[in-house]
C-alpha atoms as a PDB file:
ATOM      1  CA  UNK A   1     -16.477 106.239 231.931  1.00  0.00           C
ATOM      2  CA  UNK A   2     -17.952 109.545 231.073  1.00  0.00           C
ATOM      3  CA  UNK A   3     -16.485 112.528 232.232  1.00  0.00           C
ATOM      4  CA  UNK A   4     -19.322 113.761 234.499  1.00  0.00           C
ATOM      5  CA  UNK A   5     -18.884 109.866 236.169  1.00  0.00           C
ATOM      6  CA  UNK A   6     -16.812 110.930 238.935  1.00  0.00           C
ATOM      7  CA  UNK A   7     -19.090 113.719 239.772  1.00  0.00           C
ATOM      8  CA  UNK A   8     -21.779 111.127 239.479  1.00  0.00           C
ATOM      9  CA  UNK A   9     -20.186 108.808 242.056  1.00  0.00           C
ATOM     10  CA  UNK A  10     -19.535 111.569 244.343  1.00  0.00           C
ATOM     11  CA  UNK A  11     -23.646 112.367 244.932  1.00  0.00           C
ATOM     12  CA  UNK A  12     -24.306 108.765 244.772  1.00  0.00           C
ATOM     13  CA  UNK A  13     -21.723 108.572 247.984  1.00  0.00           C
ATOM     14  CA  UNK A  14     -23.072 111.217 249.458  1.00  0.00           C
ATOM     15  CA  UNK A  15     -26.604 110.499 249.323  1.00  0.00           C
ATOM     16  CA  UNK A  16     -25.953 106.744 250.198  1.00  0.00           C
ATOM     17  CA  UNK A  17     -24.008 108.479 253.793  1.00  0.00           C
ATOM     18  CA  UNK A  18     -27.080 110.659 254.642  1.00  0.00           C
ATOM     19  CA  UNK A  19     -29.875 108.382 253.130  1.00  0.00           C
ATOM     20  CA  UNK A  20     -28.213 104.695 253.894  1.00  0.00           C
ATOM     21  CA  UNK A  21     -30.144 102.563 251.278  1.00  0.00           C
ATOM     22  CA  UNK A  22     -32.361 100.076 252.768  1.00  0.00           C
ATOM     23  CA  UNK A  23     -32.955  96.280 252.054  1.00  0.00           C
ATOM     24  CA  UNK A  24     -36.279  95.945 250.192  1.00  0.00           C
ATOM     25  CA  UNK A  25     -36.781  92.141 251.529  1.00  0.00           C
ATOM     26  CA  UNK A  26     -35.414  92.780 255.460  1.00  0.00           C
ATOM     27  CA  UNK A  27     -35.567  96.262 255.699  1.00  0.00           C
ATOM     28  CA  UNK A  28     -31.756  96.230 256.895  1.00  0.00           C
ATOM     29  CA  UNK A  29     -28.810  98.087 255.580  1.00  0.00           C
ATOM     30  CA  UNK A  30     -27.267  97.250 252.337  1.00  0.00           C
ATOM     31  CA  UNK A  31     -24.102  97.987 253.944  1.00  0.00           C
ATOM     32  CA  UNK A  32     -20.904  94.953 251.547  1.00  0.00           C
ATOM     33  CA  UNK A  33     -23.478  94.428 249.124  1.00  0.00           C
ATOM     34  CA  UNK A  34     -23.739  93.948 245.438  1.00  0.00           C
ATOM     35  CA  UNK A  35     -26.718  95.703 245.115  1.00  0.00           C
ATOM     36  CA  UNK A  36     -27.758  98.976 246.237  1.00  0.00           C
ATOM     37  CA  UNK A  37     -31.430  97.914 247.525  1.00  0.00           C
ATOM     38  CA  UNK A  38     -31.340  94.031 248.780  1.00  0.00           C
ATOM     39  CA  UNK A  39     -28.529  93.900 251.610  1.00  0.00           C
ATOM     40  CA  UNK A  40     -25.746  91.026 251.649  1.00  0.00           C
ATOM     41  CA  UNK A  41     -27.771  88.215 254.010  1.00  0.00           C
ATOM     42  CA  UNK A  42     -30.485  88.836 251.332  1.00  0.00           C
ATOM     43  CA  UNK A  43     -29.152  88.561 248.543  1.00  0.00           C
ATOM     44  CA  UNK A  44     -28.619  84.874 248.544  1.00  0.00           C
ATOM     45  CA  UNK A  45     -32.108  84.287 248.411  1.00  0.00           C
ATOM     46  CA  UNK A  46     -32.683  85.312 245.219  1.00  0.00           C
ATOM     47  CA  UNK A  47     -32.850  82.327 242.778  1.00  0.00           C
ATOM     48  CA  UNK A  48     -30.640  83.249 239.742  1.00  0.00           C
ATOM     49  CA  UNK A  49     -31.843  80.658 236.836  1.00  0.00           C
ATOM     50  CA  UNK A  50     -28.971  78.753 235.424  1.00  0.00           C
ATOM     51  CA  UNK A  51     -29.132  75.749 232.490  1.00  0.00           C
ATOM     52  CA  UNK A  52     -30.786  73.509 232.096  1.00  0.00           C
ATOM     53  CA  UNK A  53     -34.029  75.628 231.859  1.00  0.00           C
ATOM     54  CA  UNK A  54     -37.465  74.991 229.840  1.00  0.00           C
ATOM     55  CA  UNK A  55     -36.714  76.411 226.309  1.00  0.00           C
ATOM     56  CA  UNK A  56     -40.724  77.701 226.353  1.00  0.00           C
ATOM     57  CA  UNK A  57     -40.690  79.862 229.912  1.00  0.00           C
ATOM     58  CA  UNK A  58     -37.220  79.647 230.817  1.00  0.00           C
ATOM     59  CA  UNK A  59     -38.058  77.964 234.090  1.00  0.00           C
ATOM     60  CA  UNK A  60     -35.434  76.144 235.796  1.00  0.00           C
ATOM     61  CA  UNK A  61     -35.203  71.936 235.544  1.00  0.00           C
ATOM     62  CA  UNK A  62     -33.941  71.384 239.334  1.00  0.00           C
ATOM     63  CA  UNK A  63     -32.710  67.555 240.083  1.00  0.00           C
ATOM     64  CA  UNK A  64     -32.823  64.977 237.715  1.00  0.00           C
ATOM     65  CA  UNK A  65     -31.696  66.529 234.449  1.00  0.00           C
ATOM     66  CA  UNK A  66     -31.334  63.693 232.185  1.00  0.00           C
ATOM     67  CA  UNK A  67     -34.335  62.344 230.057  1.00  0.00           C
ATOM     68  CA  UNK A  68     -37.482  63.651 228.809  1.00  0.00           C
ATOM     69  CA  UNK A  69     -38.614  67.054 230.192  1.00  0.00           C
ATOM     70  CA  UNK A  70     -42.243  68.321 230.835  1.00  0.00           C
ATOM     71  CA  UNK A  71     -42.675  71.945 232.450  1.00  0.00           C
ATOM     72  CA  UNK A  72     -45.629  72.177 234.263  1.00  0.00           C
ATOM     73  CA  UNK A  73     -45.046  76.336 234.389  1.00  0.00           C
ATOM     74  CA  UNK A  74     -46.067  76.526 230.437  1.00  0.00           C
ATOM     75  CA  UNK A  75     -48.043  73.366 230.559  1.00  0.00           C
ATOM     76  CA  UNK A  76     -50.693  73.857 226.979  1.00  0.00           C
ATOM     77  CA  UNK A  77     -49.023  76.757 225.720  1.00  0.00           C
ATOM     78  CA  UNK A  78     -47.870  76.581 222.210  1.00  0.00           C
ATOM     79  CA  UNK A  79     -45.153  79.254 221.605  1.00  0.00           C
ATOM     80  CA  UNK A  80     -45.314  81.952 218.598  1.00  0.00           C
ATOM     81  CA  UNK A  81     -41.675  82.008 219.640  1.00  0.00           C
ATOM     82  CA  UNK A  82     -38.563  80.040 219.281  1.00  0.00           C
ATOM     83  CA  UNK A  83     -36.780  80.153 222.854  1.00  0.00           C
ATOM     84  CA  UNK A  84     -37.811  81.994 226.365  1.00  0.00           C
ATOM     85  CA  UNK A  85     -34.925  83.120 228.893  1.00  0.00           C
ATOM     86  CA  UNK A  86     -35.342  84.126 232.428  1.00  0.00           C
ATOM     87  CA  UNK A  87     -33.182  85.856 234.603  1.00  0.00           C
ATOM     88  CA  UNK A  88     -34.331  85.278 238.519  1.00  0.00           C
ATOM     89  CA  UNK A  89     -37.252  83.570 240.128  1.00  0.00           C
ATOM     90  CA  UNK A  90     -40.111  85.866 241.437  1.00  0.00           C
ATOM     91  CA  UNK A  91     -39.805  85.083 244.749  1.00  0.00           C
ATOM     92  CA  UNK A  92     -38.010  86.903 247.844  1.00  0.00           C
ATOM     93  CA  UNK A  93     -35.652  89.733 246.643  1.00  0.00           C
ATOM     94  CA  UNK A  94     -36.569  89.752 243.245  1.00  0.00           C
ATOM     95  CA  UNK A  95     -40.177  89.771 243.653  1.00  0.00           C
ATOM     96  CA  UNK A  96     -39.780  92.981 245.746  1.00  0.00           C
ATOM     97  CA  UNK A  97     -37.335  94.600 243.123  1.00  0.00           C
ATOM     98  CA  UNK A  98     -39.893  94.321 240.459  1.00  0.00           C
ATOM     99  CA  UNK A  99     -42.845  94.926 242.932  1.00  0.00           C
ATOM    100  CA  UNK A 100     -41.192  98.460 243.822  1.00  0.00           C
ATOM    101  CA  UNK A 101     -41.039  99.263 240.183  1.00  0.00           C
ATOM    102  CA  UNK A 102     -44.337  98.338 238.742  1.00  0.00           C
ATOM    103  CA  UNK A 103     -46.077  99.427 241.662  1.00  0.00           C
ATOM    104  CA  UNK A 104     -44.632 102.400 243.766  1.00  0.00           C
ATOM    105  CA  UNK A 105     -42.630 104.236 240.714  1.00  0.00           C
ATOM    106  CA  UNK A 106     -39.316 102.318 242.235  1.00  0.00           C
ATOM    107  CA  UNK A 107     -37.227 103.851 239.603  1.00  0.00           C
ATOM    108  CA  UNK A 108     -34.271 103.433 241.516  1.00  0.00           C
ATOM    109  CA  UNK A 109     -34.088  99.672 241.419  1.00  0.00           C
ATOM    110  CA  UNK A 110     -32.669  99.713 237.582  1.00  0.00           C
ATOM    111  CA  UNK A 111     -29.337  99.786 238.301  1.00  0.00           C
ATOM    112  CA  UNK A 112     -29.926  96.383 240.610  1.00  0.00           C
ATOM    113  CA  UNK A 113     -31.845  94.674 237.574  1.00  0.00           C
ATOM    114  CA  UNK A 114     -29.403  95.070 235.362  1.00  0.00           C
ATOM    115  CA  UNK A 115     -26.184  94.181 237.932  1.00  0.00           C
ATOM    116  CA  UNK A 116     -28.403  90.815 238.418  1.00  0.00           C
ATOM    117  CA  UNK A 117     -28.975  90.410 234.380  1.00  0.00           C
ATOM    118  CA  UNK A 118     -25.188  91.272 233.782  1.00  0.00           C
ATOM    119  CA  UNK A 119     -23.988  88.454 236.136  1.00  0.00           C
ATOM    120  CA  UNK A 120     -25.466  86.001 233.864  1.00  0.00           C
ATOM    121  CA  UNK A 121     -23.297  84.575 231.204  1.00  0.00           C
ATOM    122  CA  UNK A 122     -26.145  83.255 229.321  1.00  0.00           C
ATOM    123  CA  UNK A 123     -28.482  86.241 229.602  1.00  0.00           C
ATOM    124  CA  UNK A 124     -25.105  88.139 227.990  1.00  0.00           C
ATOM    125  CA  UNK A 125     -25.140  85.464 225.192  1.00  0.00           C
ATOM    126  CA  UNK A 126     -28.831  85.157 224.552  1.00  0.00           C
ATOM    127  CA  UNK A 127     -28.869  89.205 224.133  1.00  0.00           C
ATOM    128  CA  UNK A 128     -26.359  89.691 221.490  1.00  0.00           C
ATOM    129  CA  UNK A 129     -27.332  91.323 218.384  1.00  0.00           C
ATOM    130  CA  UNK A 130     -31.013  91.345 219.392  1.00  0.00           C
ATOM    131  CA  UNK A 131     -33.585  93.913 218.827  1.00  0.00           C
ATOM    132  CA  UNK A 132     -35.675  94.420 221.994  1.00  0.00           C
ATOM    133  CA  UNK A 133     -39.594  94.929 221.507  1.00  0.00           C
ATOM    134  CA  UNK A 134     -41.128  95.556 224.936  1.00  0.00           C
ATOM    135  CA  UNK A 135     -44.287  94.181 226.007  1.00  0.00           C
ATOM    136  CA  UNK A 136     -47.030  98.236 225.664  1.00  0.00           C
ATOM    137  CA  UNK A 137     -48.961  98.820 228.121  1.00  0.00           C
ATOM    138  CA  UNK A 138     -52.127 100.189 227.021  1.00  0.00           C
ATOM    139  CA  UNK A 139     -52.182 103.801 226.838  1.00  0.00           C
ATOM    140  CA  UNK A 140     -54.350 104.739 229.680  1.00  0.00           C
ATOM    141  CA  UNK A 141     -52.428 102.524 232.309  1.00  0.00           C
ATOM    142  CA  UNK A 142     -49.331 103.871 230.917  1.00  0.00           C
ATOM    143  CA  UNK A 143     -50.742 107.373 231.530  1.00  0.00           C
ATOM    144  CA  UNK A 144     -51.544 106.380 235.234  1.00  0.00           C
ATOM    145  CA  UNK A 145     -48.498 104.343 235.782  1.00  0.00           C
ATOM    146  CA  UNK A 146     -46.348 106.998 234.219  1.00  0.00           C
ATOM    147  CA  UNK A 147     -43.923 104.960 232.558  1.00  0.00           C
ATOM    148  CA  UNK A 148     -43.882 101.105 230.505  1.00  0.00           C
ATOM    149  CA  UNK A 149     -42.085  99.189 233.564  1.00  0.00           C
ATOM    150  CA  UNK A 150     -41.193  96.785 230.493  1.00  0.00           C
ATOM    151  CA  UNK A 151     -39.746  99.382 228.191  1.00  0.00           C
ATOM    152  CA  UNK A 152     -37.393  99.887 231.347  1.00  0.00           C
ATOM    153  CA  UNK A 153     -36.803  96.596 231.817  1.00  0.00           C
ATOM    154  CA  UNK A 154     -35.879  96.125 227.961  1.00  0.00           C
ATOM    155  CA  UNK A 155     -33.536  99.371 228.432  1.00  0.00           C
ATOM    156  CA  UNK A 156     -31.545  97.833 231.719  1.00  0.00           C
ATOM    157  CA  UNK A 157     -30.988  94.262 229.612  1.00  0.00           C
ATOM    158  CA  UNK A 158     -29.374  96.316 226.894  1.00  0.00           C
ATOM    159  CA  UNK A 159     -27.139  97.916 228.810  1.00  0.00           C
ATOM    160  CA  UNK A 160     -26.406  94.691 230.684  1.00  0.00           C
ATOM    161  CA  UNK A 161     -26.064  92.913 227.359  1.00  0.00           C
ATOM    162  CA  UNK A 162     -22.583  94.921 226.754  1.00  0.00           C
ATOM    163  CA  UNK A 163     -23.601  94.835 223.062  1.00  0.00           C
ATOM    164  CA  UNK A 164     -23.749  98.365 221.837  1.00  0.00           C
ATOM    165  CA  UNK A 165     -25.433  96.923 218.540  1.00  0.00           C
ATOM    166  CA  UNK A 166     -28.428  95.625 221.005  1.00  0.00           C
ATOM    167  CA  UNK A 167     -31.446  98.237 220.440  1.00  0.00           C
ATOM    168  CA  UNK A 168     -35.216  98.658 221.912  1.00  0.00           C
ATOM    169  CA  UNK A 169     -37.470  99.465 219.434  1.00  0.00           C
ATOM    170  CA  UNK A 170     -41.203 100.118 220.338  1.00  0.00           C
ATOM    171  CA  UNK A 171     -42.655  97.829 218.068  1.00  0.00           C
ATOM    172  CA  UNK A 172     -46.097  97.230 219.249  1.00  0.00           C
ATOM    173  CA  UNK A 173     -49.115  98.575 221.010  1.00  0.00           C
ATOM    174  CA  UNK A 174     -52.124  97.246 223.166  1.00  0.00           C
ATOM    175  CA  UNK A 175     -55.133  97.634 221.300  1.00  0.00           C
ATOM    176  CA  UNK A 176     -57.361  96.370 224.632  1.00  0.00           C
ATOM    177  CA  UNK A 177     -57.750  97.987 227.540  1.00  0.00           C
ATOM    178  CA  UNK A 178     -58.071  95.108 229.493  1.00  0.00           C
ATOM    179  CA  UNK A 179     -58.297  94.558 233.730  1.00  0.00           C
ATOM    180  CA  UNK A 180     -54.838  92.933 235.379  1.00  0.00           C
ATOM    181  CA  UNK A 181     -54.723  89.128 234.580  1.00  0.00           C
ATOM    182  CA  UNK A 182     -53.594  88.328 238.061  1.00  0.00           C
ATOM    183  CA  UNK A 183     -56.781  86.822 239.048  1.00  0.00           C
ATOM    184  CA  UNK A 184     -57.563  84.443 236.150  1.00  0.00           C
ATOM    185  CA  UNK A 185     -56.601  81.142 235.611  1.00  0.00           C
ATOM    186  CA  UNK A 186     -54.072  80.053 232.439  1.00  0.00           C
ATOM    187  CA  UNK A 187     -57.076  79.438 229.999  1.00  0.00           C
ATOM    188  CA  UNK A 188     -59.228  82.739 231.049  1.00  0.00           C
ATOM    189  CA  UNK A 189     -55.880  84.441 230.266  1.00  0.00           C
ATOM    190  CA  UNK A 190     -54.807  83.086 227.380  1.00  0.00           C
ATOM    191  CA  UNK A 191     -58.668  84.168 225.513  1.00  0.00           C
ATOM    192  CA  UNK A 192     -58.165  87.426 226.775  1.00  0.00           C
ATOM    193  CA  UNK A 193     -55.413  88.062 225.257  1.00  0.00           C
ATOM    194  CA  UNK A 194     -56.415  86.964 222.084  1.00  0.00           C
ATOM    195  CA  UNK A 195     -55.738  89.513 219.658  1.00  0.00           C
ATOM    196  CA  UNK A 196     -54.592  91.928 222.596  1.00  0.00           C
ATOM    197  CA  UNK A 197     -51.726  93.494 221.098  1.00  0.00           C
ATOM    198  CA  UNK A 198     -50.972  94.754 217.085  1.00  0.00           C
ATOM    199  CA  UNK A 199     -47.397  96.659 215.639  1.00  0.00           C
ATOM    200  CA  UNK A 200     -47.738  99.927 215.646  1.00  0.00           C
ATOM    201  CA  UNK A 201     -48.640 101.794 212.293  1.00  0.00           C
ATOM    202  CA  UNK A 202     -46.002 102.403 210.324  1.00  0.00           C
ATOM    203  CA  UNK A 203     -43.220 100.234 212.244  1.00  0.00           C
ATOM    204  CA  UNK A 204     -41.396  98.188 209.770  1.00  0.00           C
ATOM    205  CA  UNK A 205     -40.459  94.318 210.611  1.00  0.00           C
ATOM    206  CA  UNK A 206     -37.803  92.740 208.903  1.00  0.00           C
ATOM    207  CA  UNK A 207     -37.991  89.204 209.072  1.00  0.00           C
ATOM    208  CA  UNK A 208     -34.678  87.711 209.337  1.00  0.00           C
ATOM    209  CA  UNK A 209     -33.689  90.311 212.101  1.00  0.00           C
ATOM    210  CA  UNK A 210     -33.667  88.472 215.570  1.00  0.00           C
ATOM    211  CA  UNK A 211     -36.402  90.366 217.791  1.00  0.00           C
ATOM    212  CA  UNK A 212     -36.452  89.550 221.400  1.00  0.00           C
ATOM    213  CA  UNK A 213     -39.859  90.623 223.375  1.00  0.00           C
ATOM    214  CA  UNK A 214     -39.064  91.939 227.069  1.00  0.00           C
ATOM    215  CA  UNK A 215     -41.182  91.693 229.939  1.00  0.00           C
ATOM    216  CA  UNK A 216     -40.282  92.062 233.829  1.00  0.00           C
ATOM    217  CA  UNK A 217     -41.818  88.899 234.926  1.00  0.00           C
ATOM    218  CA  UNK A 218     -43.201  85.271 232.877  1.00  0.00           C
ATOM    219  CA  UNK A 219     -46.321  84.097 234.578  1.00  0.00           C
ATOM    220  CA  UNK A 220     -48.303  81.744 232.119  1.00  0.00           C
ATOM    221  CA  UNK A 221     -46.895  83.304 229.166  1.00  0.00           C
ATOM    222  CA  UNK A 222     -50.474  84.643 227.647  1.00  0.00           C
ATOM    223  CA  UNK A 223     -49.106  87.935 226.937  1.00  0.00           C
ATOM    224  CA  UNK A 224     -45.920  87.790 225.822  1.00  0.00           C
ATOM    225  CA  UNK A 225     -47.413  84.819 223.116  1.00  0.00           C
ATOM    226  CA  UNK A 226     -49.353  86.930 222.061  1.00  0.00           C
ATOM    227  CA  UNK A 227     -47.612  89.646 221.833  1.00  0.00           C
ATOM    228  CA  UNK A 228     -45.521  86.667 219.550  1.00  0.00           C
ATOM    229  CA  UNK A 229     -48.334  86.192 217.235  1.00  0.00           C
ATOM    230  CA  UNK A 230     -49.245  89.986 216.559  1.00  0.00           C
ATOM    231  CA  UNK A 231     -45.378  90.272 215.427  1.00  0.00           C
ATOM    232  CA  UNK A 232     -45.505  86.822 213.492  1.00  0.00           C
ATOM    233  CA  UNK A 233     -48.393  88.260 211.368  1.00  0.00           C
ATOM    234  CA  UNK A 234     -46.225  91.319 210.503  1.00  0.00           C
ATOM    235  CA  UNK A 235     -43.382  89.175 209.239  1.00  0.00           C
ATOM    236  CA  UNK A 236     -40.977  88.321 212.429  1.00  0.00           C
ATOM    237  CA  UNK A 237     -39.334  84.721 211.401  1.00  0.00           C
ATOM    238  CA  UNK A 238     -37.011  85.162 214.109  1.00  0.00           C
ATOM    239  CA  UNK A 239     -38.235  85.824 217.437  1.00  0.00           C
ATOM    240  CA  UNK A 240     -37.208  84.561 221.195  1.00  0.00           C
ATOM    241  CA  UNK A 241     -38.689  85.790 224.798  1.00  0.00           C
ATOM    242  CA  UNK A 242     -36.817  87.402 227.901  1.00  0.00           C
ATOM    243  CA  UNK A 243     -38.041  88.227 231.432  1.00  0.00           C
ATOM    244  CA  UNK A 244     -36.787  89.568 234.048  1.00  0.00           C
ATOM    245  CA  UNK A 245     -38.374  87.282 236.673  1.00  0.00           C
ATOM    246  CA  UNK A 246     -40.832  84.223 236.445  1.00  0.00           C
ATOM    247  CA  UNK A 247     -43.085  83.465 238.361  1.00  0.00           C
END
C-alpha cells in the first residue's frame, strides 16, 4: 500500500456516501458487493469462463466435456496464434461494464475489470511473464474516443496478473481507417481486416519473448488474427490472445 492509500480510501468513502454507486445492469445500489458498479443480485449473472474452454476463442465447452471438440464461435478461423483466453461472457453485467467504457468514456469501471480478471486462477497463470500488445485503434477514432479502450484493458490485466515483470508495450498500429465491424458477417470481416494492422516503426520484436495481444471483447476473432499475422511477419514465434469478454 502506498502511502497516499489511506487518503485514497478516505475520498473513495466519501464519494461512494454522497454519490452511492449504481448497478450498471439493474440500476440498484451496489450496496455488499464485490464490485463497485454491478450490485450483489447482479453479479451472479455474469458468466465467468472456467476450463475446459476452446484453445482458439477461449469460449467455454458447457456439458459433455469428453471427446472431440468443435467450437462453432471460431468456426473457419485459422489462428496466427497459439492459445486464446477469455475472462467473462458478453452478456448481462459484463456486456454493460465494457459497453460503459468503449462507449460513454466509463473510465471508472477499471477497477471492476480487473477485480473480475484477478478472481481467475487461470487468467493469473496464463498472464505470467507476458508482454501485452494491445489491439490500436486507428488514430482518428482514438482521437474521437479519447483513449485505446484496449490499451486500458491490457493495463487492468497487468495489474490483475500480480506479475510485476508483466509489461504493455504498444507494439502495433492500424494502418486502415476502417467503419465498426459490428454489422458484417465472419467472412466480410475477416477480408477487411486483411492487412489492417502493421508494428509500429521502429518497435523491436524479439521472437522467443511470449507476447500476448489484448482486446476487451472476442467476437469472430478477425482482428485480433490479424493483428497475429502483422506481428508473425515481424518475428513473434510466441504469441497467445486475451479478452476481456467474448461474445
Amino acid at each position: 500500500m502506498t502511502a497516499c492509500q489511506p487518503v485514497h480510501n478516505w475520498v473513495e468513502g466519501l464519494r461512494d456516501l454522497m454519490f452511492p454507486p449504481v448497478c450498471l445492469q439493474c440500476g440498484g445500489l451496489c450496496e455488499g458487493s464485490e464490485l463497485r458498479h454491478v450490485c450483489a443480485r447482479c453479479s451472479p449473472l455474469i458468466v465467468r469462463v472456467r476450463e475446459p474452454a476452446c484453445l482458439t476463442c477461449g469460449h467455454p465447452f458447457f456439458g459433455e466435456v469428453e471427446g472431440e471438440r468443435l467450437c462453432p464461435h471460431c468456426e473457419g478461423l485459422s489462428p496466427a496464434y497459439a492459445r486464446a483466453k477469455t475472462v467473462t461472457l458478453f452478456k448481462g453485467p459484463a456486456r454493460e461494464l465494457v459497453i460503459a467504457l468503449k462507449y460513454h468514456r466509463g473510465l471508472y469501471v477499471l477497477a471492476d475489470l480487473q477485480v473480475l480478471m484477478a478472481a481467475s486462477a487461470e487468467v493469473r497463470t496464463f498472464l505470467q511473464g507476458a508482454t501485452l500488445v494491445p489491439v490500436p485503434l486507428h488514430p482518428r477514432k482514438e482521437r474521437e474516443r479519447g483513449y485505446n479502450q484496449s490499451r486500458l484493458v491490457a493495463e487492468a490485466f497487468a495489474g490483475a496478473s500480480g506479475d510485476e515483470s508483466v509489461e504493455v508495450v504498444d507494439l502495433l498500429e492500424r494502418v486502415v481507417d476502417s467503419e465498426s465491424q459490428t454489422t458484417f458477417d465472419r467472412r466480410t470481416r475477416r477480408q477487411r481486416m486483411k492487412n489492417a494492422f502493421s508494428v509500429r516503426r521502429g518497435a523491436a520484436i524479439t521472437p522467443k519473448k511470449r507476447y500476448v495481444l489484448v482486446d476487451d471483447v472476442f467476437t469472430t476473432g478477425s482482428t485480433l488474427n490479424a493483428c497475429a499475422h502483422a506481428l508473425r511477419r515481424a518475428g513473434s514465434l510466441n504469441l497467445d490472445v486475451i479478452t476481456f469478454g467474448h461474445g
